[in-house]
PDB file of N, CA and C in Angstrom:
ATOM      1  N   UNK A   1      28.373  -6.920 -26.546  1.00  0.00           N
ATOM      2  CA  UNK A   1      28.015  -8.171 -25.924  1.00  0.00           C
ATOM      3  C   UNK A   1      29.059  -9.245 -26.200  1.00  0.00           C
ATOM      4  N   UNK A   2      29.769  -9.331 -27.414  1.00  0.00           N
ATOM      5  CA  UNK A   2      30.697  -9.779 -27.644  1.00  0.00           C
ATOM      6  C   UNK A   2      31.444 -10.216 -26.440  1.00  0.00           C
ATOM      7  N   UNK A   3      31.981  -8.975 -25.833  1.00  0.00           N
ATOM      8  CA  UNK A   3      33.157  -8.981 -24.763  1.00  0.00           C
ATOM      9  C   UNK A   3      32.510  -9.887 -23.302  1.00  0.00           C
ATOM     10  N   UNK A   4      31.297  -9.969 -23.413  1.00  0.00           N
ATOM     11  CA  UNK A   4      30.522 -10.724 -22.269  1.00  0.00           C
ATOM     12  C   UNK A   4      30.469 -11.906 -22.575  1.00  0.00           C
ATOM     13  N   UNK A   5      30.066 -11.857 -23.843  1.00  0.00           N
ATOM     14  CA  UNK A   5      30.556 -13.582 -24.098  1.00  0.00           C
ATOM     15  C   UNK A   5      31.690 -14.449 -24.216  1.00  0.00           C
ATOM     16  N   UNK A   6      32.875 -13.990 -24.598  1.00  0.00           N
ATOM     17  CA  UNK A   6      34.012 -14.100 -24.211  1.00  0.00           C
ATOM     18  C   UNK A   6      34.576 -14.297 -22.565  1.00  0.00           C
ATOM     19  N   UNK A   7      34.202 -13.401 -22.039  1.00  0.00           N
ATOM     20  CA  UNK A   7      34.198 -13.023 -20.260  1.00  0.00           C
ATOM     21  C   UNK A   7      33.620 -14.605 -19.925  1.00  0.00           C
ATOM     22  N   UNK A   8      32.347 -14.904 -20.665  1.00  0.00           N
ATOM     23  CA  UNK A   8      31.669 -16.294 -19.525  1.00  0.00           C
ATOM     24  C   UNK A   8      32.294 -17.438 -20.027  1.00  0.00           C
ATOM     25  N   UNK A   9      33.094 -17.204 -21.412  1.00  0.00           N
ATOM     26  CA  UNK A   9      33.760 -18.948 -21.627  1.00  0.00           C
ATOM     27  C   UNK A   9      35.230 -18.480 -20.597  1.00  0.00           C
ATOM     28  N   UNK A  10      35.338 -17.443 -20.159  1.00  0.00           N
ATOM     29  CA  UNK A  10      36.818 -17.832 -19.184  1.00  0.00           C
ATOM     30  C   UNK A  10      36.319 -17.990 -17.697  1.00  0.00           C
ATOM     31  N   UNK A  11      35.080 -17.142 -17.628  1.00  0.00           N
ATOM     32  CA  UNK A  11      34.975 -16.942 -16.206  1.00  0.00           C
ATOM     33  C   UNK A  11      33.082 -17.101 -16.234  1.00  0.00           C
ATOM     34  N   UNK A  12      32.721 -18.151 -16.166  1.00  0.00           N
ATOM     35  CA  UNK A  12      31.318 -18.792 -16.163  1.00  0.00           C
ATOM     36  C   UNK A  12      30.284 -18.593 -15.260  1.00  0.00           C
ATOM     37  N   UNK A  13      30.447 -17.097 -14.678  1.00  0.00           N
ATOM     38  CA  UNK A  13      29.009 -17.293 -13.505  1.00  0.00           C
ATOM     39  C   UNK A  13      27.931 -16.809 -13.835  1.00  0.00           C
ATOM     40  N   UNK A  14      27.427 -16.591 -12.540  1.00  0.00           N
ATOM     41  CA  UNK A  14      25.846 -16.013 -13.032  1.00  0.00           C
ATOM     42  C   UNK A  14      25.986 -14.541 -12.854  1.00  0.00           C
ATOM     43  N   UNK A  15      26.613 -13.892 -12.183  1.00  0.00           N
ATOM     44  CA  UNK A  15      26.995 -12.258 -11.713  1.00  0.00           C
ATOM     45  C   UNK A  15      27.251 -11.722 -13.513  1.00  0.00           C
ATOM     46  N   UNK A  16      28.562 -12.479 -14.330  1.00  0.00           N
ATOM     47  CA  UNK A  16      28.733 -12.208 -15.731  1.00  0.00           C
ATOM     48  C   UNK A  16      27.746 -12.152 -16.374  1.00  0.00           C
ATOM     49  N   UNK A  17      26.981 -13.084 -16.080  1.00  0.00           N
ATOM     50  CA  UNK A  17      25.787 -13.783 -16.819  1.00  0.00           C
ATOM     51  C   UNK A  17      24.464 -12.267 -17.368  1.00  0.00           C
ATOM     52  N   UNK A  18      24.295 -11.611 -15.965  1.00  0.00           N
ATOM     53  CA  UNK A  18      23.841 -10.770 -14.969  1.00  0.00           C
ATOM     54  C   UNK A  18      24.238  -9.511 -15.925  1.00  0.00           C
ATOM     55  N   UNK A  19      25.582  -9.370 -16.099  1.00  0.00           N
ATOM     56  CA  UNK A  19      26.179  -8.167 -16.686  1.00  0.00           C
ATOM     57  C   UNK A  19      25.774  -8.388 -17.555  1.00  0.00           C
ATOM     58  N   UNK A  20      26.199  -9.849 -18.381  1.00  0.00           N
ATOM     59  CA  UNK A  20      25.611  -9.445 -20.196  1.00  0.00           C
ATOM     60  C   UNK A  20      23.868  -9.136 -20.414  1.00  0.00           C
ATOM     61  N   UNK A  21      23.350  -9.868 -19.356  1.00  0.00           N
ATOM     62  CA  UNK A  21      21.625  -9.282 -19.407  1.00  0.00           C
ATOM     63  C   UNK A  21      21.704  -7.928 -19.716  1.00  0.00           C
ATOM     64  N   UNK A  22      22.497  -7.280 -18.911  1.00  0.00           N
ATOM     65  CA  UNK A  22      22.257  -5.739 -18.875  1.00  0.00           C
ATOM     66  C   UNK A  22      22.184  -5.150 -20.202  1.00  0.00           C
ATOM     67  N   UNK A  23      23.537  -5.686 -20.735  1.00  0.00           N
ATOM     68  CA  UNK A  23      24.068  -5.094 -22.229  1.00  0.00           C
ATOM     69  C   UNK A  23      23.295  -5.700 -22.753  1.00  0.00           C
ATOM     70  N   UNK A  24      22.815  -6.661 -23.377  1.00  0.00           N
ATOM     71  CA  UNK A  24      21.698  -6.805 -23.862  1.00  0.00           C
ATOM     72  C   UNK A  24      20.205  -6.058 -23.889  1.00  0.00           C
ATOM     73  N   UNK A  25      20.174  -5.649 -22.393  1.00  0.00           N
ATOM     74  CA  UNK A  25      19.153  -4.522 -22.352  1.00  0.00           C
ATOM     75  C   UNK A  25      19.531  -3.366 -23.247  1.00  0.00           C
ATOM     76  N   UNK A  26      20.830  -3.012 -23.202  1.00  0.00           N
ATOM     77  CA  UNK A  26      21.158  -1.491 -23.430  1.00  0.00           C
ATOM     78  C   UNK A  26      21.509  -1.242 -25.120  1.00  0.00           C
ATOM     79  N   UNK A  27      21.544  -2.929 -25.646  1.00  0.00           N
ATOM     80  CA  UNK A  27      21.831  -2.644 -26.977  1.00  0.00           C
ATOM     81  C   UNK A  27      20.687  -3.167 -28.008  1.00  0.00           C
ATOM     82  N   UNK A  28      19.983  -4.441 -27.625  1.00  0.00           N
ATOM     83  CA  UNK A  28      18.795  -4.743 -27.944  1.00  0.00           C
ATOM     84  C   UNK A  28      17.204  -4.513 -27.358  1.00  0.00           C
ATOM     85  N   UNK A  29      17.318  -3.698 -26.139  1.00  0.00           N
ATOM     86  CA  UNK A  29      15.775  -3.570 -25.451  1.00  0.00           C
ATOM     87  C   UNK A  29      15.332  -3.834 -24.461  1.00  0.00           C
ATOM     88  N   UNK A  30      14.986  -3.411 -23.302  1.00  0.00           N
ATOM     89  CA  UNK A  30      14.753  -3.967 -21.988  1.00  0.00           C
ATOM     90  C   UNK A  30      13.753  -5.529 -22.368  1.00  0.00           C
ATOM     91  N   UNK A  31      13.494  -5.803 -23.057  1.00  0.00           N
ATOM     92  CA  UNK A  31      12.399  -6.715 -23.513  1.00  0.00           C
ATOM     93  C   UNK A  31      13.225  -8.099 -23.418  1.00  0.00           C
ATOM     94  N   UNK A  32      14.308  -7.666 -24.338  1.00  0.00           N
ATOM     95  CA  UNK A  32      15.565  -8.571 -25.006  1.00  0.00           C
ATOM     96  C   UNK A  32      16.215  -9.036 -23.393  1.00  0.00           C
ATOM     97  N   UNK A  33      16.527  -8.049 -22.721  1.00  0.00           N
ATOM     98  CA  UNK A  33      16.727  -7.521 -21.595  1.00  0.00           C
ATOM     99  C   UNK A  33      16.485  -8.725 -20.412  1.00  0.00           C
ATOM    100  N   UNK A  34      15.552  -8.375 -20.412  1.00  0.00           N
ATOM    101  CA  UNK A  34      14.278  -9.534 -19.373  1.00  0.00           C
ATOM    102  C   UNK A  34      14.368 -10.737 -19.509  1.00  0.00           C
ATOM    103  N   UNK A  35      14.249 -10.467 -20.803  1.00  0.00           N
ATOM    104  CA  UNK A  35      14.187 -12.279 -21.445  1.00  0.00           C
ATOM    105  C   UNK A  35      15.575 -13.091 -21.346  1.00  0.00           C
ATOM    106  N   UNK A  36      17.106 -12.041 -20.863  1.00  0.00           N
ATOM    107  CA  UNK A  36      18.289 -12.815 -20.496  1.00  0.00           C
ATOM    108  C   UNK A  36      18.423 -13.521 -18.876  1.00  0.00           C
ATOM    109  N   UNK A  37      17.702 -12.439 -18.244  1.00  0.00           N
ATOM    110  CA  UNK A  37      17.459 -12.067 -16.710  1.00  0.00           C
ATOM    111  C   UNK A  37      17.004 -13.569 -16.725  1.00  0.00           C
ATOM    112  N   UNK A  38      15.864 -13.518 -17.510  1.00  0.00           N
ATOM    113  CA  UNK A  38      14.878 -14.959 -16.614  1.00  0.00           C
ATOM    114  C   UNK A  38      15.486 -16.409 -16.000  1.00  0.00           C
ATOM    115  N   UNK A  39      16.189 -16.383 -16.832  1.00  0.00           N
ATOM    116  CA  UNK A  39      17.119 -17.995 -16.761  1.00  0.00           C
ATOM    117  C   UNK A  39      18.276 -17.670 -15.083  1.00  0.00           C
ATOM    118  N   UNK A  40      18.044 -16.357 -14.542  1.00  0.00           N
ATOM    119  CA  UNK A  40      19.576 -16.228 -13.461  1.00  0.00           C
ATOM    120  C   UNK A  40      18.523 -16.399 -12.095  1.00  0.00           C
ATOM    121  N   UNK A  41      17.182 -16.068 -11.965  1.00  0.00           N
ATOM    122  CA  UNK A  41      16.451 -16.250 -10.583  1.00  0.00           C
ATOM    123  C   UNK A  41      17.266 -17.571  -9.400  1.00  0.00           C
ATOM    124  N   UNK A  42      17.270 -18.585  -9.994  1.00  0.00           N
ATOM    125  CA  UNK A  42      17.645 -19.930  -9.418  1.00  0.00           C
ATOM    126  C   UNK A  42      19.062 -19.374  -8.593  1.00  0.00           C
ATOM    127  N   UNK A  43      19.809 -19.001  -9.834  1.00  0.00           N
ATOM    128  CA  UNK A  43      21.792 -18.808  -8.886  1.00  0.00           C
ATOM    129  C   UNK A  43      21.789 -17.091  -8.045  1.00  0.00           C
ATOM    130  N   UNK A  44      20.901 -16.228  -8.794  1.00  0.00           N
ATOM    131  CA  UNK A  44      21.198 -15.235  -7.993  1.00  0.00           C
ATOM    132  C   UNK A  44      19.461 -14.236  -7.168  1.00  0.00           C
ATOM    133  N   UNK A  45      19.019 -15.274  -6.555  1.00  0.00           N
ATOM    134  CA  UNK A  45      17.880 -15.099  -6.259  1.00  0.00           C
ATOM    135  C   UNK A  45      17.813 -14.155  -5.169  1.00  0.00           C
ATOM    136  N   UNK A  46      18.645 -14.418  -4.439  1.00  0.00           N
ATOM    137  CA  UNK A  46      19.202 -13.682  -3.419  1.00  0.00           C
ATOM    138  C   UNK A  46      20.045 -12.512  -3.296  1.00  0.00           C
ATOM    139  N   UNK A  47      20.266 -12.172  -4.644  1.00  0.00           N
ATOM    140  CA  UNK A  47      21.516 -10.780  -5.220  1.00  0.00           C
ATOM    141  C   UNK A  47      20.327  -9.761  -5.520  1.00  0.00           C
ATOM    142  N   UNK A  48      20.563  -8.659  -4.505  1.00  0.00           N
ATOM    143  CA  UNK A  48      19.915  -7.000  -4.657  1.00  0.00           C
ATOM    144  C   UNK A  48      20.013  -6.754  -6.144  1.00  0.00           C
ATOM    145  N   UNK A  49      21.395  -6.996  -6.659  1.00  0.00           N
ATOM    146  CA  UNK A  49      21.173  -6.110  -8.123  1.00  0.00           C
ATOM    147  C   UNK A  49      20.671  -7.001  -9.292  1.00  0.00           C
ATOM    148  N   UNK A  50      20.082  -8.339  -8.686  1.00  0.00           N
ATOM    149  CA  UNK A  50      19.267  -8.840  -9.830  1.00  0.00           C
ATOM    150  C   UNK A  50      18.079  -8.162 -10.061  1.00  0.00           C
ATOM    151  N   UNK A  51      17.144  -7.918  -8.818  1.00  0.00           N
ATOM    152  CA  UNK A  51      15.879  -7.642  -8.650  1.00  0.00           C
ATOM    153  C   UNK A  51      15.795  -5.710  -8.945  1.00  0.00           C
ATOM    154  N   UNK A  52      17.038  -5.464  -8.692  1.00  0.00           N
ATOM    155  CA  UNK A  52      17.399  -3.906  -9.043  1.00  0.00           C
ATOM    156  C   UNK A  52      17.083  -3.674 -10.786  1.00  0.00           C
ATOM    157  N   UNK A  53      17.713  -4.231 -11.223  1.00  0.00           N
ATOM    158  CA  UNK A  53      18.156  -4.465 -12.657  1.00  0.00           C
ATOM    159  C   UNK A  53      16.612  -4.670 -13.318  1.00  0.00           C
ATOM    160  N   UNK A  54      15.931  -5.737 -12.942  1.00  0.00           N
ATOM    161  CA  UNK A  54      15.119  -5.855 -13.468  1.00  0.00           C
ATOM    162  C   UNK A  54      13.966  -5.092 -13.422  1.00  0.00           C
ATOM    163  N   UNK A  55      13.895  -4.595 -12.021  1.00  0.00           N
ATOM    164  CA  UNK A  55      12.975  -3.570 -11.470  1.00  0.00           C
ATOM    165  C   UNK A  55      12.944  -2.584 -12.845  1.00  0.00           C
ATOM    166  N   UNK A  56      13.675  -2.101 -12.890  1.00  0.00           N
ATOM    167  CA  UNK A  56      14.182  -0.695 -14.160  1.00  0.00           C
ATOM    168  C   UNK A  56      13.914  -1.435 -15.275  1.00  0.00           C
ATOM    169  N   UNK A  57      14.340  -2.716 -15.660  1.00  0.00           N
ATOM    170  CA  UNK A  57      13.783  -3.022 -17.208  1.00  0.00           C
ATOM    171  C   UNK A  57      12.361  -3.139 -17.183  1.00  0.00           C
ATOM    172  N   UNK A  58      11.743  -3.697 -16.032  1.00  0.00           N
ATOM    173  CA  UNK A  58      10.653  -3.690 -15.817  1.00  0.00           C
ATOM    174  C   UNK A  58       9.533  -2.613 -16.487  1.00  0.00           C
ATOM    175  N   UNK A  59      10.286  -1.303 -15.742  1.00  0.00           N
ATOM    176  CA  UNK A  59       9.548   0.103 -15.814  1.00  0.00           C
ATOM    177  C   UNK A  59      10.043   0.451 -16.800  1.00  0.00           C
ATOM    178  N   UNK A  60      11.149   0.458 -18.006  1.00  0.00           N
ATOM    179  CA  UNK A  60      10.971   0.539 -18.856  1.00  0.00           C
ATOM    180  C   UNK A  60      10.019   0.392 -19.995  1.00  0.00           C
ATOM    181  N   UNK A  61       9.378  -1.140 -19.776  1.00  0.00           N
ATOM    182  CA  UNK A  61       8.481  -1.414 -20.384  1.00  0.00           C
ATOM    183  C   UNK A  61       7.112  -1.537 -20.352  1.00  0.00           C
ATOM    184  N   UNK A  62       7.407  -0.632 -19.328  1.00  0.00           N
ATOM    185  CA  UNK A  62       5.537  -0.284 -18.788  1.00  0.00           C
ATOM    186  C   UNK A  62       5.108  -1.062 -17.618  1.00  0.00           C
ATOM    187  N   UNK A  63       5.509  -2.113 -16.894  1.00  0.00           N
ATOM    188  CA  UNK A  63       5.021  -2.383 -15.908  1.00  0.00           C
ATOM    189  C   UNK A  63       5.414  -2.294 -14.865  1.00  0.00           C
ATOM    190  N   UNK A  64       4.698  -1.439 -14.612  1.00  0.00           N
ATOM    191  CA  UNK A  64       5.170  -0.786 -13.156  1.00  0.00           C
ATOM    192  C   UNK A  64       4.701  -1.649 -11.923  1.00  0.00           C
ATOM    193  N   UNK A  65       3.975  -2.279 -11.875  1.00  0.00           N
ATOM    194  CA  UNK A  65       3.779  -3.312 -11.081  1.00  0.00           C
ATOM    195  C   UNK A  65       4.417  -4.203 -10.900  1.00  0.00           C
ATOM    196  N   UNK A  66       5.006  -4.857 -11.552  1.00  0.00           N
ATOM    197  CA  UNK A  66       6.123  -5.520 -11.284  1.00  0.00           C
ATOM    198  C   UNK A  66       7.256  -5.204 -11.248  1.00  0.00           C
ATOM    199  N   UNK A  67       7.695  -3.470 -11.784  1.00  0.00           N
ATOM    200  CA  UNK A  67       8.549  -2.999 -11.056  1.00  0.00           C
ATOM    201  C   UNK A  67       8.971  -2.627  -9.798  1.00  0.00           C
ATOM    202  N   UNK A  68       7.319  -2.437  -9.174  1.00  0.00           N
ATOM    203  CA  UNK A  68       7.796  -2.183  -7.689  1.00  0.00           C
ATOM    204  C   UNK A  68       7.867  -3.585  -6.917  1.00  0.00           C
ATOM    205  N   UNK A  69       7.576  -4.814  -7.749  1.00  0.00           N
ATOM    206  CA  UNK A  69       7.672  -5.999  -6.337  1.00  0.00           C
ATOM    207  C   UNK A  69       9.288  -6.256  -7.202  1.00  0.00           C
ATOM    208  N   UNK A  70       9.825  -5.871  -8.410  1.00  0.00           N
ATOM    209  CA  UNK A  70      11.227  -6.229  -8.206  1.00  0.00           C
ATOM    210  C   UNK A  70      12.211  -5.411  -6.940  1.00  0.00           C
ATOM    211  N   UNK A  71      11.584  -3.964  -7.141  1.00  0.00           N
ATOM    212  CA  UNK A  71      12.384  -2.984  -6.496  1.00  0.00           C
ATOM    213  C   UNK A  71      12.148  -3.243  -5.089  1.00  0.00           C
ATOM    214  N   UNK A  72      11.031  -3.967  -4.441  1.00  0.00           N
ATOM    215  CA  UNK A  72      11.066  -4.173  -2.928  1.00  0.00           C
ATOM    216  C   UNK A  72      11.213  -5.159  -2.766  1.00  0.00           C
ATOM    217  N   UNK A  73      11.929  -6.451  -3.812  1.00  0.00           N
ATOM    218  CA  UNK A  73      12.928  -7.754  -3.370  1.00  0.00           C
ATOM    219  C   UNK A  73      14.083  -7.254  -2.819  1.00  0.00           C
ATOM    220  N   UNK A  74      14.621  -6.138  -3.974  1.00  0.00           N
ATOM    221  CA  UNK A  74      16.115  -5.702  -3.908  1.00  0.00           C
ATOM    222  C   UNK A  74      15.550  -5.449  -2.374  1.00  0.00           C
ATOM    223  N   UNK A  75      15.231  -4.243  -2.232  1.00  0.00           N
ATOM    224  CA  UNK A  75      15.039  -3.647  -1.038  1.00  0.00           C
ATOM    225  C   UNK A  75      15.211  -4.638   0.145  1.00  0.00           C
ATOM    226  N   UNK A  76      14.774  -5.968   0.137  1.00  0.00           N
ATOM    227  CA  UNK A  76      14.940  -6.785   1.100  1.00  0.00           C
ATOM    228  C   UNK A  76      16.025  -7.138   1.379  1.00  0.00           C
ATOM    229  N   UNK A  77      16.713  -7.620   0.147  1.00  0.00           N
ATOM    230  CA  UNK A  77      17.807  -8.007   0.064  1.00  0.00           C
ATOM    231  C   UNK A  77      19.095  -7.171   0.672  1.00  0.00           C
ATOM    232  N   UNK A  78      19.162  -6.055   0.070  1.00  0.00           N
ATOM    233  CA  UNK A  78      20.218  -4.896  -0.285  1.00  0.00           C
ATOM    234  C   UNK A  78      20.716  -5.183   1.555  1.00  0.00           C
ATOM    235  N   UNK A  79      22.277  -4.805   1.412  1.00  0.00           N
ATOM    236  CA  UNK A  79      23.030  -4.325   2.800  1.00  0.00           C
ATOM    237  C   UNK A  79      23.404  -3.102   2.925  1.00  0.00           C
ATOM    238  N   UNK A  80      23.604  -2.888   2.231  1.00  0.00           N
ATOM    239  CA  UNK A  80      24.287  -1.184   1.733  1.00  0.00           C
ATOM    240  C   UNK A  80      23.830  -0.052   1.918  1.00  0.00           C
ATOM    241  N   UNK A  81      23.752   0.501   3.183  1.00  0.00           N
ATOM    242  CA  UNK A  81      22.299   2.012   3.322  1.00  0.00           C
ATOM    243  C   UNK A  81      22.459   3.108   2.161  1.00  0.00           C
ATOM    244  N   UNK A  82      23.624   3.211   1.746  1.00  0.00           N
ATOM    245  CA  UNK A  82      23.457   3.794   0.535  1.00  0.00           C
ATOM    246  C   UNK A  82      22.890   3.504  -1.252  1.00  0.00           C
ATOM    247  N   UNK A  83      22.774   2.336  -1.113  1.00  0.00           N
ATOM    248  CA  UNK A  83      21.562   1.444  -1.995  1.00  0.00           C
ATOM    249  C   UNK A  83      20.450   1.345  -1.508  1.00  0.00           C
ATOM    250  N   UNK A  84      20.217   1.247  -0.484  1.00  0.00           N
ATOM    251  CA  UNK A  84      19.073   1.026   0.316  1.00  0.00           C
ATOM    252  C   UNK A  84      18.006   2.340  -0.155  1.00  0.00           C
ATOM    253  N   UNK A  85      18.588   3.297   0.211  1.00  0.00           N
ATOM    254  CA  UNK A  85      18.628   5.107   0.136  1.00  0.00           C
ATOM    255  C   UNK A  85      18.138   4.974  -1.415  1.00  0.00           C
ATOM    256  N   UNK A  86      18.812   4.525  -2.147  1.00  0.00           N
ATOM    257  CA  UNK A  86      18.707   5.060  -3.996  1.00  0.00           C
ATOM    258  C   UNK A  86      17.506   4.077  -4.060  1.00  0.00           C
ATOM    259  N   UNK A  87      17.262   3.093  -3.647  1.00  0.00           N
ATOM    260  CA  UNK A  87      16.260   1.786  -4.105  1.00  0.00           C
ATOM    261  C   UNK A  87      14.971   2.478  -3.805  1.00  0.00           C
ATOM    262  N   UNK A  88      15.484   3.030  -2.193  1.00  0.00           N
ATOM    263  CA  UNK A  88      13.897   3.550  -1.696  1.00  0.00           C
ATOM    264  C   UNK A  88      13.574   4.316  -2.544  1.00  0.00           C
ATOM    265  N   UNK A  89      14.189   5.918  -2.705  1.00  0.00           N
ATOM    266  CA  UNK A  89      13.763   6.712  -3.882  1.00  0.00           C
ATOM    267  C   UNK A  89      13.390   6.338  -5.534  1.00  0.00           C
ATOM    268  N   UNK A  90      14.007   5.345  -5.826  1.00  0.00           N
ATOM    269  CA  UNK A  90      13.644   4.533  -6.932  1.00  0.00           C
ATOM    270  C   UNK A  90      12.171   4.111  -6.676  1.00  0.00           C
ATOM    271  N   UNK A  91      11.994   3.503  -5.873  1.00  0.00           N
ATOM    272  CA  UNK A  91      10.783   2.910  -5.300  1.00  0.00           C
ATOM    273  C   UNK A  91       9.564   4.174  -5.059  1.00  0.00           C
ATOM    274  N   UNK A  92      10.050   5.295  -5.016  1.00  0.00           N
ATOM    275  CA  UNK A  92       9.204   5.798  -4.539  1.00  0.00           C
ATOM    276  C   UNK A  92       8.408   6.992  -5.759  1.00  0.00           C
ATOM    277  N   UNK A  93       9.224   6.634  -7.038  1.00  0.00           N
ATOM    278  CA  UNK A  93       9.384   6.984  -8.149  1.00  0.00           C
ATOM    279  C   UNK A  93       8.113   6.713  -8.467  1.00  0.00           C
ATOM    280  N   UNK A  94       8.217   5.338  -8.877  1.00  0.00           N
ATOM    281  CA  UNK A  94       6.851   4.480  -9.424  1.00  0.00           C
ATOM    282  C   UNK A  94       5.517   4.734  -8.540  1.00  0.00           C
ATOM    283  N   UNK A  95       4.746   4.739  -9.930  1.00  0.00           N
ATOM    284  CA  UNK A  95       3.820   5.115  -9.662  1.00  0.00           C
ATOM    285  C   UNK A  95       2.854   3.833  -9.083  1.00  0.00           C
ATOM    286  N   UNK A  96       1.695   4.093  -8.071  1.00  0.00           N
ATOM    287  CA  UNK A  96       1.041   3.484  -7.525  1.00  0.00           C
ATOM    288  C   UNK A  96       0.228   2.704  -8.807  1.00  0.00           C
ATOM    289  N   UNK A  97      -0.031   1.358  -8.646  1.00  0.00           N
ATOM    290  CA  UNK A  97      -0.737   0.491  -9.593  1.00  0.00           C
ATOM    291  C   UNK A  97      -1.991   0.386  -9.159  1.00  0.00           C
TER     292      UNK A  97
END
C-alpha cells in the first residue's frame, strides 16, 4: 500500500484512490476494503469497476445482496461486451437473496 500512497501524492485521483482500496482489500480484508471504497461513490459513481470491485468485496463478506445491486450498477454502467460477459456470469454466480 505503501507504493499507492506514494502514487496519490504525485498523481491524486480517485481511479488511484480506487486501486489502493483494492490493496487494502487484499492485504487487510474486504471489510478494511469497503471501508476505503466508501469515500470514492461521489468522483467515480459512474466507473463499472467501482461497483465491480465492490460487488466482490461485498460477497466476500457475506452479503450477497448487496453484491448483486453492486454487480448490476457495474452492469449498467460497463461498455465493454467482454466485461459485460464476465459481470453477467459473476452476477449469475450469486446466489438469490
Amino acid at each position: 500500500m505503501r507504493c499507492y500512497d506514494r502514487l496519490l501524492v504525485l498523481m491524486p485521483s480517485p481511479v488511484v484512490r480506487l486501486n489502493r482500496a483494492v490493496a487494502v482489500a487484499l492485504a487487510e480484508g474486504p471489510t478494511a476494503g469497503l471501508a476505503s471504497m466508501s469515500e470514492l461513490d461521489d468522483d467515480l459513481g459512474s466507473y463499472h469497476y467501482l461497483h465491480a470491485a465492490r460487488s466482490e468485496l461485498l460477497r466476500q463478506v457475506g452479503d450477497v445482496a448487496g453484491a448483486r445491486v453492486a454487480c448490476q450498477r457495474a452492469l449498467e454502467l460497463v461498455g465493454n461486451d467482454a466485461e459485460r460477459r464476465l459481470l453477467q456470469r459473476r452476477l449469475a454466480t450469486l446466489p438469490q437473496s
